[in-house]
PDB file of N, CA and C in Angstrom:
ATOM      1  N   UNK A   1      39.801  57.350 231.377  1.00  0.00           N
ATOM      2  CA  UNK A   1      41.048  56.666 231.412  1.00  0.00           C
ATOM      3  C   UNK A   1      42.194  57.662 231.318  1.00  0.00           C
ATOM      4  N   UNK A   2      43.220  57.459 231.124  1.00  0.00           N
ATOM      5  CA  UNK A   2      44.236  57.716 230.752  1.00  0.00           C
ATOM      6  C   UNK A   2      44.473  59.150 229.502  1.00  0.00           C
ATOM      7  N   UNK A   3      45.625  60.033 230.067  1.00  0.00           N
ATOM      8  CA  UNK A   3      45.198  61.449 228.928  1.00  0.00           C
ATOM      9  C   UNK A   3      46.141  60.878 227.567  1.00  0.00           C
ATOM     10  N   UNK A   4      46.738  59.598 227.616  1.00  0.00           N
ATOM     11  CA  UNK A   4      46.784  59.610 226.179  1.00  0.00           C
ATOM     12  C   UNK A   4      46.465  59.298 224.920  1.00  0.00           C
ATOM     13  N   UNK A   5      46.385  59.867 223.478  1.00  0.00           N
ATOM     14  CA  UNK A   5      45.494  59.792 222.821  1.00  0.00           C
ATOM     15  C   UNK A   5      45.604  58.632 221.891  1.00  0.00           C
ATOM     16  N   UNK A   6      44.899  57.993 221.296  1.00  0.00           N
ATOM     17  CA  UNK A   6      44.928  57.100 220.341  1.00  0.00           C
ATOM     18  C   UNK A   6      45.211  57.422 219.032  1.00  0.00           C
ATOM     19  N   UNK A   7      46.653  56.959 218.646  1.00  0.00           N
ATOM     20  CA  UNK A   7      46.212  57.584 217.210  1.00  0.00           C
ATOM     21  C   UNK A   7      45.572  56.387 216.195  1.00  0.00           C
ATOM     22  N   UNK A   8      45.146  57.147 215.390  1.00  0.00           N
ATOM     23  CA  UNK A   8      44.165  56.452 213.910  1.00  0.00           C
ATOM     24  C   UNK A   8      45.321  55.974 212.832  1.00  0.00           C
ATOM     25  N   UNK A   9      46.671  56.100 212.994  1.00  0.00           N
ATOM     26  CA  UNK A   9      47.703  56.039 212.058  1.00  0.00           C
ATOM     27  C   UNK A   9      47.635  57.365 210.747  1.00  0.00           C
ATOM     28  N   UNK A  10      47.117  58.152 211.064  1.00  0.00           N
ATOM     29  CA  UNK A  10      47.510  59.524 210.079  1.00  0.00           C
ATOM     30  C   UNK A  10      48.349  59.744 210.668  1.00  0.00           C
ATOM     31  N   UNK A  11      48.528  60.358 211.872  1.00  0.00           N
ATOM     32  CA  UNK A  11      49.808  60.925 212.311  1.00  0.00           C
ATOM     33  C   UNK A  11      51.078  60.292 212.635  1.00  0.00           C
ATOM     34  N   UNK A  12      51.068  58.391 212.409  1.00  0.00           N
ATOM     35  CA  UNK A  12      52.319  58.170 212.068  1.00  0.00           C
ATOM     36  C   UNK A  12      52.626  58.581 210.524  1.00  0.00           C
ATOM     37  N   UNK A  13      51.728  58.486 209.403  1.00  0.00           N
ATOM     38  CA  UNK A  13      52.076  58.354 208.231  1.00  0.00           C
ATOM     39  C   UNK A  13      52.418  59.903 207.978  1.00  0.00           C
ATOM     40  N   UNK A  14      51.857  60.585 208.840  1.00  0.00           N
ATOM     41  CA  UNK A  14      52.480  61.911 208.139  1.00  0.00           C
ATOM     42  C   UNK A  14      53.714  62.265 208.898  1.00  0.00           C
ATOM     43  N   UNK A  15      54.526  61.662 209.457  1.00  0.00           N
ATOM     44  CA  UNK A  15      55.680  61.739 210.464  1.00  0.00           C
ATOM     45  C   UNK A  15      56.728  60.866 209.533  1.00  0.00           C
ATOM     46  N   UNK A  16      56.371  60.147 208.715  1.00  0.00           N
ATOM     47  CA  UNK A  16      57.418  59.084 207.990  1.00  0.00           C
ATOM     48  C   UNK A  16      57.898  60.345 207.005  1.00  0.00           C
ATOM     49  N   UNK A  17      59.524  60.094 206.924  1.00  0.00           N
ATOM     50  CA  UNK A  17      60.028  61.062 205.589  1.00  0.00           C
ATOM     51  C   UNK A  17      60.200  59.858 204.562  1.00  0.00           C
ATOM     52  N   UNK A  18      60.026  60.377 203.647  1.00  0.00           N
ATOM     53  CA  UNK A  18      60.401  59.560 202.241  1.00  0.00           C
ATOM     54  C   UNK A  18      61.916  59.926 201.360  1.00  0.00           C
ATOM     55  N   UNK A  19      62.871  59.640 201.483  1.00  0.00           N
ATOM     56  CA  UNK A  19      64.771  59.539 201.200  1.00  0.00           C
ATOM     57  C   UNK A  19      64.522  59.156 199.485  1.00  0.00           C
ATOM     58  N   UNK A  20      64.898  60.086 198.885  1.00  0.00           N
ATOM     59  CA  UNK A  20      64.829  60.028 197.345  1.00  0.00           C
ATOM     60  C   UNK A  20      66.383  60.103 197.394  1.00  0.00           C
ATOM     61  N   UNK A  21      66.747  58.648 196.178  1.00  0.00           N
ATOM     62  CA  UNK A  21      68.060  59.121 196.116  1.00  0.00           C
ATOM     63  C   UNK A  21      68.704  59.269 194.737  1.00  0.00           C
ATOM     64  N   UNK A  22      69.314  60.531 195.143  1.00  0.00           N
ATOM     65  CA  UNK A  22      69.687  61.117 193.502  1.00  0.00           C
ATOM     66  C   UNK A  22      71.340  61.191 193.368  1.00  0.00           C
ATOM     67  N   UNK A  23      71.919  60.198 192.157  1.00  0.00           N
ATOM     68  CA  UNK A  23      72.843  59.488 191.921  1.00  0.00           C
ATOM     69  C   UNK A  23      73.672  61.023 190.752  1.00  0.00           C
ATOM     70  N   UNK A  24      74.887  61.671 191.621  1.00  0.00           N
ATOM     71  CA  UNK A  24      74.999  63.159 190.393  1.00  0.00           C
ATOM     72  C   UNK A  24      76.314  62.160 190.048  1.00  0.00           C
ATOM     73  N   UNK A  25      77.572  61.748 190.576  1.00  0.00           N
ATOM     74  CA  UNK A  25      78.560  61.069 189.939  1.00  0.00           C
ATOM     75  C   UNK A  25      78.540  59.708 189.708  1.00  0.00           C
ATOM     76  N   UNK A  26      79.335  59.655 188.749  1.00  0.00           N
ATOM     77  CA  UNK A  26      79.524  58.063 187.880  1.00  0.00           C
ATOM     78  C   UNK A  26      80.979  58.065 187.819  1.00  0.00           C
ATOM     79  N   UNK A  27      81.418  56.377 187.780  1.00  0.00           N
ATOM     80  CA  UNK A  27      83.001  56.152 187.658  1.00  0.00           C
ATOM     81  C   UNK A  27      82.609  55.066 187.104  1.00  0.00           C
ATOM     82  N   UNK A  28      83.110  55.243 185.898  1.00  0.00           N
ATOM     83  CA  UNK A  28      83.404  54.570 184.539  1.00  0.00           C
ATOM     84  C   UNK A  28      84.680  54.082 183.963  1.00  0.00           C
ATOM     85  N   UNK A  29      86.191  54.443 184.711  1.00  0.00           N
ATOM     86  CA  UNK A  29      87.178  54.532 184.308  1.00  0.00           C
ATOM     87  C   UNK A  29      87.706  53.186 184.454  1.00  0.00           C
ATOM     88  N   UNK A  30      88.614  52.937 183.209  1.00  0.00           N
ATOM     89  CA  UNK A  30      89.345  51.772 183.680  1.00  0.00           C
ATOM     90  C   UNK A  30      88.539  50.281 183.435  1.00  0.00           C
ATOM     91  N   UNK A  31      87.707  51.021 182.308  1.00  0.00           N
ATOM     92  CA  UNK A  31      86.914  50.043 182.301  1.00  0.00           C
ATOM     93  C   UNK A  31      86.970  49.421 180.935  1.00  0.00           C
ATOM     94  N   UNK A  32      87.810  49.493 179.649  1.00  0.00           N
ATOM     95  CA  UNK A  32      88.151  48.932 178.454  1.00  0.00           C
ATOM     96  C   UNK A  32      87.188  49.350 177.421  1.00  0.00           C
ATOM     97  N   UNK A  33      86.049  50.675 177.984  1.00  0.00           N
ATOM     98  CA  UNK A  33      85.107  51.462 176.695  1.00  0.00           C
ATOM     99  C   UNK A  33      85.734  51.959 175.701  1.00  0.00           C
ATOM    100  N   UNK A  34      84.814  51.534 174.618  1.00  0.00           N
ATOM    101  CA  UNK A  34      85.582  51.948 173.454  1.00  0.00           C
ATOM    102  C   UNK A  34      84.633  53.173 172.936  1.00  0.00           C
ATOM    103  N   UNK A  35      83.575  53.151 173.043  1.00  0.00           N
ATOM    104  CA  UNK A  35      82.108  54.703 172.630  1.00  0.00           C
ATOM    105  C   UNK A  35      81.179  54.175 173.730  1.00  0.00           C
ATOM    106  N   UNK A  36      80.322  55.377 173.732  1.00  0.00           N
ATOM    107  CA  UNK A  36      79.500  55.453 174.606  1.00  0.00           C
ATOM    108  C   UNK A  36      78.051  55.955 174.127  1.00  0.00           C
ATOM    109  N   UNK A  37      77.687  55.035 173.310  1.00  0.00           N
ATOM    110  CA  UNK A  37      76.677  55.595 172.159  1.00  0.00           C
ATOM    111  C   UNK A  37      75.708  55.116 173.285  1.00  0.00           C
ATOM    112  N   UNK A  38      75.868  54.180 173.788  1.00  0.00           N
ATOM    113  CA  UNK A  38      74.708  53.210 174.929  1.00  0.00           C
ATOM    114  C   UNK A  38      74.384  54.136 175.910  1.00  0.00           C
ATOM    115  N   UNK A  39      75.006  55.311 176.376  1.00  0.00           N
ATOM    116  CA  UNK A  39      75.517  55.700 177.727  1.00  0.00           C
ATOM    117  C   UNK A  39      73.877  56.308 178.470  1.00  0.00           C
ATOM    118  N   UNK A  40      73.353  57.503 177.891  1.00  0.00           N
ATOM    119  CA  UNK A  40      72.097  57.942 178.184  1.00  0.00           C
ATOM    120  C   UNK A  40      71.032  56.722 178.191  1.00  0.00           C
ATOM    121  N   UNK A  41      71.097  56.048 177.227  1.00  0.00           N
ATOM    122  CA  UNK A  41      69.791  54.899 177.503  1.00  0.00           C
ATOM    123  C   UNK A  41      69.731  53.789 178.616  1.00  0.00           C
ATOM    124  N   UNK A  42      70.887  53.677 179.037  1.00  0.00           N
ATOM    125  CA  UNK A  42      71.389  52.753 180.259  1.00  0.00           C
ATOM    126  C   UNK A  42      71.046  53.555 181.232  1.00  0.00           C
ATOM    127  N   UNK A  43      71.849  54.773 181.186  1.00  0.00           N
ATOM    128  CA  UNK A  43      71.774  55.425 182.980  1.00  0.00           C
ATOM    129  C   UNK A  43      70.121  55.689 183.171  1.00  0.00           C
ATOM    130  N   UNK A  44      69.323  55.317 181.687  1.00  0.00           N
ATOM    131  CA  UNK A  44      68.006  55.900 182.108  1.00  0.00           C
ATOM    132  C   UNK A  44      67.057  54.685 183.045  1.00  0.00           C
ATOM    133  N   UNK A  45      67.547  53.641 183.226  1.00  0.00           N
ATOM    134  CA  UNK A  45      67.065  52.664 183.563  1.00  0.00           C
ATOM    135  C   UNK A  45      67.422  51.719 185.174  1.00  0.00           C
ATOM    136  N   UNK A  46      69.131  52.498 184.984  1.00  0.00           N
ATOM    137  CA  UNK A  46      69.668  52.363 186.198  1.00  0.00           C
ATOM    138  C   UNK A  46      69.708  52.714 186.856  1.00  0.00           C
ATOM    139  N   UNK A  47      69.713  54.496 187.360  1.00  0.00           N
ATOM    140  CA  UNK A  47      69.899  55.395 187.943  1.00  0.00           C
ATOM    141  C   UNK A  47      68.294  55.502 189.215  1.00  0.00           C
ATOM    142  N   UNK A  48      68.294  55.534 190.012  1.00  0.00           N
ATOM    143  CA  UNK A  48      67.465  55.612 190.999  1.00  0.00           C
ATOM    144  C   UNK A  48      66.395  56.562 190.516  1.00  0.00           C
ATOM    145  N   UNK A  49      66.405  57.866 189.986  1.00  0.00           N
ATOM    146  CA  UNK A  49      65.575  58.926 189.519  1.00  0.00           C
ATOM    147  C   UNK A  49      65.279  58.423 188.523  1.00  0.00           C
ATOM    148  N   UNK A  50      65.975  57.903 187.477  1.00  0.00           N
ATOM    149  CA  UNK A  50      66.107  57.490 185.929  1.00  0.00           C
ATOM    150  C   UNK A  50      66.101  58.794 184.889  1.00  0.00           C
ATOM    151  N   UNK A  51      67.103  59.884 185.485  1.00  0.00           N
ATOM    152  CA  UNK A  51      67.354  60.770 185.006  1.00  0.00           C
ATOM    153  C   UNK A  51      68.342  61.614 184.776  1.00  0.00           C
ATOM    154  N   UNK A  52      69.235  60.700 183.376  1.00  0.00           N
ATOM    155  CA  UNK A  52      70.637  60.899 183.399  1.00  0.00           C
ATOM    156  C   UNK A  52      71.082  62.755 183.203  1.00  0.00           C
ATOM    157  N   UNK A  53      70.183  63.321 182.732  1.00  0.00           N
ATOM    158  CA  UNK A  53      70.656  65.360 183.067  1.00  0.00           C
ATOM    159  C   UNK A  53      70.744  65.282 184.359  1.00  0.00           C
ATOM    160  N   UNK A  54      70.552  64.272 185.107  1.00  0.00           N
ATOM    161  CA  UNK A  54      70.950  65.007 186.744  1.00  0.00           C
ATOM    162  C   UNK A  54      72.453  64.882 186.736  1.00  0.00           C
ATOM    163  N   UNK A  55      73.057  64.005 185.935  1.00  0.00           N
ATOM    164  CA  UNK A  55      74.469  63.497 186.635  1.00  0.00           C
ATOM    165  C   UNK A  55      75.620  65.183 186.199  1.00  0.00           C
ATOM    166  N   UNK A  56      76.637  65.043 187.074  1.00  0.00           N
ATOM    167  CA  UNK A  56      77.142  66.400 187.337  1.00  0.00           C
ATOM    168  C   UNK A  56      78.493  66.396 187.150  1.00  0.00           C
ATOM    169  N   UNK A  57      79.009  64.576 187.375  1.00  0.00           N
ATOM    170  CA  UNK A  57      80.112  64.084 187.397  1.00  0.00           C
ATOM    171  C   UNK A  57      80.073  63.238 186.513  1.00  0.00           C
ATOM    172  N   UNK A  58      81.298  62.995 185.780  1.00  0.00           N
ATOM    173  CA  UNK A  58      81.233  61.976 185.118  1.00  0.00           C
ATOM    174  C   UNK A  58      82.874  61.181 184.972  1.00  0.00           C
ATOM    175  N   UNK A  59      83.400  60.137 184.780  1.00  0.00           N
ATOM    176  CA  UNK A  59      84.431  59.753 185.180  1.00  0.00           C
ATOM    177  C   UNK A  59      84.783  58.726 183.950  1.00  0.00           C
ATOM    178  N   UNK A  60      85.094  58.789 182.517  1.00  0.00           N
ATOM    179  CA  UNK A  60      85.730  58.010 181.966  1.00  0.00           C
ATOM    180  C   UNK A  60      86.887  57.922 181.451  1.00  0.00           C
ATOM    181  N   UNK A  61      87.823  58.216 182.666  1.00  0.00           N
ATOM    182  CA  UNK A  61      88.962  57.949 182.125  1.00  0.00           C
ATOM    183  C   UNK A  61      89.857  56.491 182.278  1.00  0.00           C
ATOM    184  N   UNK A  62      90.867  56.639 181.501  1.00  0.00           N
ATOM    185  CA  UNK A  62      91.548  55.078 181.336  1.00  0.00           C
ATOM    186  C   UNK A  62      90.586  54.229 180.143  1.00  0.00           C
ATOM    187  N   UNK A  63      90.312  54.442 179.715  1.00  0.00           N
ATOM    188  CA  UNK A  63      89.291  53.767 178.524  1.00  0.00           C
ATOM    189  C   UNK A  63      89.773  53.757 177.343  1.00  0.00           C
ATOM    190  N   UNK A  64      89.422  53.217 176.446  1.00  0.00           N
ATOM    191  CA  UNK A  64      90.150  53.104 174.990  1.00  0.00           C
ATOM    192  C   UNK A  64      89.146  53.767 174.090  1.00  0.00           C
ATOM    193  N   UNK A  65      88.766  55.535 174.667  1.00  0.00           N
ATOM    194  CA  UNK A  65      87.687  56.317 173.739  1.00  0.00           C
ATOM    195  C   UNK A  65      88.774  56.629 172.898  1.00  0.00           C
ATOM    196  N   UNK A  66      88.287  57.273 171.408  1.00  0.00           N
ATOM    197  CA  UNK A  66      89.538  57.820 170.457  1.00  0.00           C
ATOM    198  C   UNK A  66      88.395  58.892 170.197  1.00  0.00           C
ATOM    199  N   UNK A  67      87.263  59.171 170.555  1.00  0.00           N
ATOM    200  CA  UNK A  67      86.049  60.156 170.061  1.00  0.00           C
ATOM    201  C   UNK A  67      85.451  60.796 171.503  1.00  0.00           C
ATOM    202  N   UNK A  68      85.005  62.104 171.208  1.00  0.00           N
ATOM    203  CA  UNK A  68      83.868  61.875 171.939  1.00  0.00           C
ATOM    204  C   UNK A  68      82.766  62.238 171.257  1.00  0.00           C
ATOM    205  N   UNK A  69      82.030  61.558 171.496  1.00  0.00           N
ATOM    206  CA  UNK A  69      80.798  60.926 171.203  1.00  0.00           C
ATOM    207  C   UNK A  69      79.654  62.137 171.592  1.00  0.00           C
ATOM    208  N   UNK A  70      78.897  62.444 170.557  1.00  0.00           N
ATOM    209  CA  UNK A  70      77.575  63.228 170.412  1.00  0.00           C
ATOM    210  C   UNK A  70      77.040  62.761 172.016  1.00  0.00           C
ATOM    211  N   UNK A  71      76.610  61.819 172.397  1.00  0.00           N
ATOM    212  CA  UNK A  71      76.223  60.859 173.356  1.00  0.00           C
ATOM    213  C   UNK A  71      76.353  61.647 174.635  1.00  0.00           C
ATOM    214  N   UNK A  72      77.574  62.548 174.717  1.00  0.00           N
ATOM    215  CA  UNK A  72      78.349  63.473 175.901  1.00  0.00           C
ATOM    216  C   UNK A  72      77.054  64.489 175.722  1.00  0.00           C
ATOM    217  N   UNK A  73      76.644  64.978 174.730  1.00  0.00           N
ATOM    218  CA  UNK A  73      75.417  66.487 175.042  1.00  0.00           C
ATOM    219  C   UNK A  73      74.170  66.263 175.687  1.00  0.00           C
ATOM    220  N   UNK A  74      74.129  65.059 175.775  1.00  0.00           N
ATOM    221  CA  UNK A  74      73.081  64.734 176.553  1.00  0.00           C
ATOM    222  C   UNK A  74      73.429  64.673 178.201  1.00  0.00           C
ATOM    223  N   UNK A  75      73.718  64.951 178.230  1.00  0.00           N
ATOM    224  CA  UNK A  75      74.199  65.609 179.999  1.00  0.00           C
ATOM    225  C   UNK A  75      74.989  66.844 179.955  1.00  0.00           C
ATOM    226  N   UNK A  76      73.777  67.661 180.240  1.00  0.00           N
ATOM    227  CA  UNK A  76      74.409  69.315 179.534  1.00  0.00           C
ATOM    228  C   UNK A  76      74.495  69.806 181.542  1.00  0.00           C
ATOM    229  N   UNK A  77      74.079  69.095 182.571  1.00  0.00           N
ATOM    230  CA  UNK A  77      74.623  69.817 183.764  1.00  0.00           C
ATOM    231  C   UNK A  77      76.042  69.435 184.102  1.00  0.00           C
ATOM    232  N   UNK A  78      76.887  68.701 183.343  1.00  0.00           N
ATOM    233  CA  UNK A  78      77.780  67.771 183.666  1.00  0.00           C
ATOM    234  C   UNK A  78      79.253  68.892 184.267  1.00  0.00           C
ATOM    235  N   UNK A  79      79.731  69.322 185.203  1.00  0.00           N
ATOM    236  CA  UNK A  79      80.558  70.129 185.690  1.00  0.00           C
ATOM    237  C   UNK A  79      81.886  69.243 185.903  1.00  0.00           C
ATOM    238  N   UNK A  80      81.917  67.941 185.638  1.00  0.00           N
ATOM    239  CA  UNK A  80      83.383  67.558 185.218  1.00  0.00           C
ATOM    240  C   UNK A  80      83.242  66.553 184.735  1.00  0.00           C
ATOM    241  N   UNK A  81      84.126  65.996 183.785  1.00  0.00           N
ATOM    242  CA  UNK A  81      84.029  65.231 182.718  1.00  0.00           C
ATOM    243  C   UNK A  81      85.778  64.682 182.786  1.00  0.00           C
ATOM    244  N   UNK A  82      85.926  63.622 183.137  1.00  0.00           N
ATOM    245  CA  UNK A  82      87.452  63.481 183.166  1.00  0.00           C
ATOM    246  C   UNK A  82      87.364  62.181 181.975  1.00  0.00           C
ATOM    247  N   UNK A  83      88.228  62.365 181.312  1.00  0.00           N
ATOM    248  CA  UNK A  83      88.606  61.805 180.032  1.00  0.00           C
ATOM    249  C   UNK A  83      89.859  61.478 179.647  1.00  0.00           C
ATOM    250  N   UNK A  84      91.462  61.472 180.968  1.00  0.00           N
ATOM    251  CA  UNK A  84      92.529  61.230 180.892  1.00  0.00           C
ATOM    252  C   UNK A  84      92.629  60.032 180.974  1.00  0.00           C
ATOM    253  N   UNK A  85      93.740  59.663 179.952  1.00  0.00           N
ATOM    254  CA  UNK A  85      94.384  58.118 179.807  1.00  0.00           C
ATOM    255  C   UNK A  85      93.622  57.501 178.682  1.00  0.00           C
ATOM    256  N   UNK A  86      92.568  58.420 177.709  1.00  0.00           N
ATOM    257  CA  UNK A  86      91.880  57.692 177.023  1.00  0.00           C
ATOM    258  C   UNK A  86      92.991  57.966 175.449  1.00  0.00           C
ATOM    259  N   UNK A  87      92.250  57.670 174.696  1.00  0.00           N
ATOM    260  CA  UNK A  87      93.072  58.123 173.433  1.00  0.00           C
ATOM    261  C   UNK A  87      92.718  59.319 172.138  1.00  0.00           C
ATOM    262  N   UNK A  88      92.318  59.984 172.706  1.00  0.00           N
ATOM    263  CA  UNK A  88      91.952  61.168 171.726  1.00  0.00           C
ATOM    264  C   UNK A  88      92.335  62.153 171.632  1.00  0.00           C
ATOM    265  N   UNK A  89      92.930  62.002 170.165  1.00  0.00           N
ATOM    266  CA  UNK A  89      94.306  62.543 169.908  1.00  0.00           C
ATOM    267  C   UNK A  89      94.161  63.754 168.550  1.00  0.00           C
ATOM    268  N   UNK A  90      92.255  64.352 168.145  1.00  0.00           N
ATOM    269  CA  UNK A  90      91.968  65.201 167.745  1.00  0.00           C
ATOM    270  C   UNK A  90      91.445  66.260 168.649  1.00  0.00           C
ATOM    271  N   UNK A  91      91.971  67.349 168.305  1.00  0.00           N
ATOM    272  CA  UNK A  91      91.396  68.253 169.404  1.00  0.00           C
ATOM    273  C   UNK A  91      90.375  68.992 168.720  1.00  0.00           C
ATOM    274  N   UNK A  92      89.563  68.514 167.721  1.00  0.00           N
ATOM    275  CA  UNK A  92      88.229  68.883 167.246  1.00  0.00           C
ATOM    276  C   UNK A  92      87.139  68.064 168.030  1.00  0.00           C
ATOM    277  N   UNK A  93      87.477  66.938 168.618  1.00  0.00           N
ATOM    278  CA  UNK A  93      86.830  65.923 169.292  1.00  0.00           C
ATOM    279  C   UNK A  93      86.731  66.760 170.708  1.00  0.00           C
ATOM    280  N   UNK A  94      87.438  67.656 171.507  1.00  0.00           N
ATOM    281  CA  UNK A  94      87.279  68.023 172.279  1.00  0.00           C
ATOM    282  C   UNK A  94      86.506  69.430 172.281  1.00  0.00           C
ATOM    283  N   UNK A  95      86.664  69.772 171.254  1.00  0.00           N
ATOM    284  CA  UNK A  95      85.919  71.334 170.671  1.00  0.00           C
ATOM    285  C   UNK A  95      84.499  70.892 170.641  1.00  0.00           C
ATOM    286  N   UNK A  96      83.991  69.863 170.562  1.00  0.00           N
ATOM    287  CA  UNK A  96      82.501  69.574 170.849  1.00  0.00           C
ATOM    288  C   UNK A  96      81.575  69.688 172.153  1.00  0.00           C
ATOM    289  N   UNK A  97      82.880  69.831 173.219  1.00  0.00           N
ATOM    290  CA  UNK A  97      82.294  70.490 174.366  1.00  0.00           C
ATOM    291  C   UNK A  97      82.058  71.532 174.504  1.00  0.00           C
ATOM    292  N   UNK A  98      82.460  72.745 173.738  1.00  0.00           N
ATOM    293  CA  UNK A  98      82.593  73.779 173.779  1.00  0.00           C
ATOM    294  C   UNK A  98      80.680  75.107 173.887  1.00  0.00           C
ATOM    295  N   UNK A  99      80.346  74.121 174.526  1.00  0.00           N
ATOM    296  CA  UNK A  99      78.817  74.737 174.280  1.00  0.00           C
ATOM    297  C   UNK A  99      78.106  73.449 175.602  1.00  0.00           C
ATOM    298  N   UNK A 100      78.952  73.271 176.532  1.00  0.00           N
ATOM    299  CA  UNK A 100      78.062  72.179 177.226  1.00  0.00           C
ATOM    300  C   UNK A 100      78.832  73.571 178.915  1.00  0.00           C
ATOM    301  N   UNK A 101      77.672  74.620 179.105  1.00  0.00           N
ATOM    302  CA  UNK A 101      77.933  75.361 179.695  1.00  0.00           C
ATOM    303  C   UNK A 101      78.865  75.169 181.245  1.00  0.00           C
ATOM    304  N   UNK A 102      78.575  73.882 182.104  1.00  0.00           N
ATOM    305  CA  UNK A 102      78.793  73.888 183.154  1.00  0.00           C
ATOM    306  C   UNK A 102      79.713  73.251 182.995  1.00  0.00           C
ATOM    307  N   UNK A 103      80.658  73.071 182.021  1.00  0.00           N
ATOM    308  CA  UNK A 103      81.691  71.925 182.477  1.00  0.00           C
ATOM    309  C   UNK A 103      82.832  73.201 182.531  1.00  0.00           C
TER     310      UNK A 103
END
């Protein structure tokens, strides 16, 4: 018959790509938070990977924080962290970043 070949379906399945999707920013702002003690145990459940050290961005500003929250070291890749319009008005509260290398 005919020179073309039959496939067995291996060689579609090894032709399919598999799209992992990995979620690095969050926008949180504007949203009436007051702490974010919840923050790591949520994104662990929501997040497509379920692996909140991936996130890179982070966005809570406009919020009614007056702290930041231990809660922040747990995303030690985090390279921006916007926190304007909130209310924290100790700058020892901000000295707690001071060891979260990539921001």
């Amino acid at each position: 018959m005919g020179g073309r070949k039959v496939e067995d379906g291996k060689e579609e399945a090894a032709r399919k790509k598999t799209i992992e999707y990995i979620v690095d920013s969050l926008l949180l702002n504007s949203n009436q938070i007051r702490d974010i003690k919840w923050l790591a145990s949520v994104l662990t459940f929501v997040l497509p990977h379920g692996d909140p050290t991936k996130l890179l961005w982070l966005n809570l500003s406009q919020n009614y924080l007056d702290k930041i929250d231990d809660e922040i070291l747990k995303f030690p890749n985090l390279k921006s962290l916007q926190l304007h319009g909130c209310y924290i008005s100790d700058i020892e509260e901000v000295r707690k970043l001071k060891n979260m290398g990539c921001l």
